[in-house]
Protein backbone atom coordinates (compact mmCIF):
# COMPACT_ATOMS: atom_id res chain seq x y z
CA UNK A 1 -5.18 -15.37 7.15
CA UNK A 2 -7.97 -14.82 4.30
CA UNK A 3 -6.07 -12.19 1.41
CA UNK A 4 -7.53 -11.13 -1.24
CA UNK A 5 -6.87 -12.84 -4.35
CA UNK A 6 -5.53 -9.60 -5.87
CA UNK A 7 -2.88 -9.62 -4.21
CA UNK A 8 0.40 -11.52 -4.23
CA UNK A 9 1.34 -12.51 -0.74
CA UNK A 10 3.68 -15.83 -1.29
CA UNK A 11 7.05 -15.79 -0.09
CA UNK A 12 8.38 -16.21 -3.20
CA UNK A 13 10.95 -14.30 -5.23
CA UNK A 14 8.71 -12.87 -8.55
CA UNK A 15 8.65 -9.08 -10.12
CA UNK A 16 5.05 -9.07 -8.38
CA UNK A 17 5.45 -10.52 -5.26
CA UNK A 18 4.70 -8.22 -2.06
CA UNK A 19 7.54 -8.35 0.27
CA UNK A 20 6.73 -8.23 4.00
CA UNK A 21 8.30 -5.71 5.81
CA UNK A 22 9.09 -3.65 2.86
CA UNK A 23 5.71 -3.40 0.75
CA UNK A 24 3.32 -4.08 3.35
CA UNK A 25 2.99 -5.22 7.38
CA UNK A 26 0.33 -6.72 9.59
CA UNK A 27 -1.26 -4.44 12.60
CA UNK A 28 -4.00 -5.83 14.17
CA UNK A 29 -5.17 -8.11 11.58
CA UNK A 30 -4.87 -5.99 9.01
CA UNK A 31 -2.56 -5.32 5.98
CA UNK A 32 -1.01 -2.23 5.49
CA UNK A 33 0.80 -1.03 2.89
CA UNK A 34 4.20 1.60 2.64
CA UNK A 35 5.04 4.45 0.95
CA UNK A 36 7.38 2.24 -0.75
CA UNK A 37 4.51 -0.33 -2.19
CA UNK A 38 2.23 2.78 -3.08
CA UNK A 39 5.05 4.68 -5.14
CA UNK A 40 5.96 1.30 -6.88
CA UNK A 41 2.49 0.88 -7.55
CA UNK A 42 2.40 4.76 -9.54
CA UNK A 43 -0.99 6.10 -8.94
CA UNK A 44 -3.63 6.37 -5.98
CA UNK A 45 -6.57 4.07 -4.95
CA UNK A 46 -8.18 6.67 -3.33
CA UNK A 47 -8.69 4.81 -0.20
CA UNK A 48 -7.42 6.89 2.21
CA UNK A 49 -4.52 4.68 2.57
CA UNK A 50 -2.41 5.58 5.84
CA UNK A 51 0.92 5.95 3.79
CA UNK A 52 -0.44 7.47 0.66
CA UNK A 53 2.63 9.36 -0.97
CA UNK A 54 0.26 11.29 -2.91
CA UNK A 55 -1.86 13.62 -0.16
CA UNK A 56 -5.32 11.93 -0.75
CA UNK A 57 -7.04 12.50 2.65
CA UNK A 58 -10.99 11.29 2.64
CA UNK A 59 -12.31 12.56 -0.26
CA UNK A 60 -10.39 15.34 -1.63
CA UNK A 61 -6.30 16.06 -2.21
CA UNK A 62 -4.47 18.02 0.02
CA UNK A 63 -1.68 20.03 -1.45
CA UNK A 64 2.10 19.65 0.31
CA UNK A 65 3.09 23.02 1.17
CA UNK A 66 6.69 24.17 -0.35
């Protein structure tokens, strides 16, 4: 599997280490993060991630309704 250098993907036990399962999973090839890794990470990419905790959709914010 060819990963980005960017990212940490060893099995190891480190304060940066991506856990599998929890911070990201596999689907088709592809790696996709959680909520959980996009929170921990505190601000968004503006990729259109499909778990983005902070309403990004294509190119523009879209407010949660209270």
């Amino acid at each position: 599997m060819g990963m980005d250098s960017k990212f940490n993907m060893n099995k190891q036990n480190t304060d940066s280490e991506l856990i599998e399962g929890i911070d990201y999973y596999e689907e088709n090839g592809m790696i996709v993060f959680t909520e959980k890794y996009h929170k921990d990470r505190g601000y968004c990419c503006e990729s259109n991630c499909r778990h983005c905790p902070y309403g990004f959709k294509g190119k523009t914010f879209q407010s949660e309704k209270l």
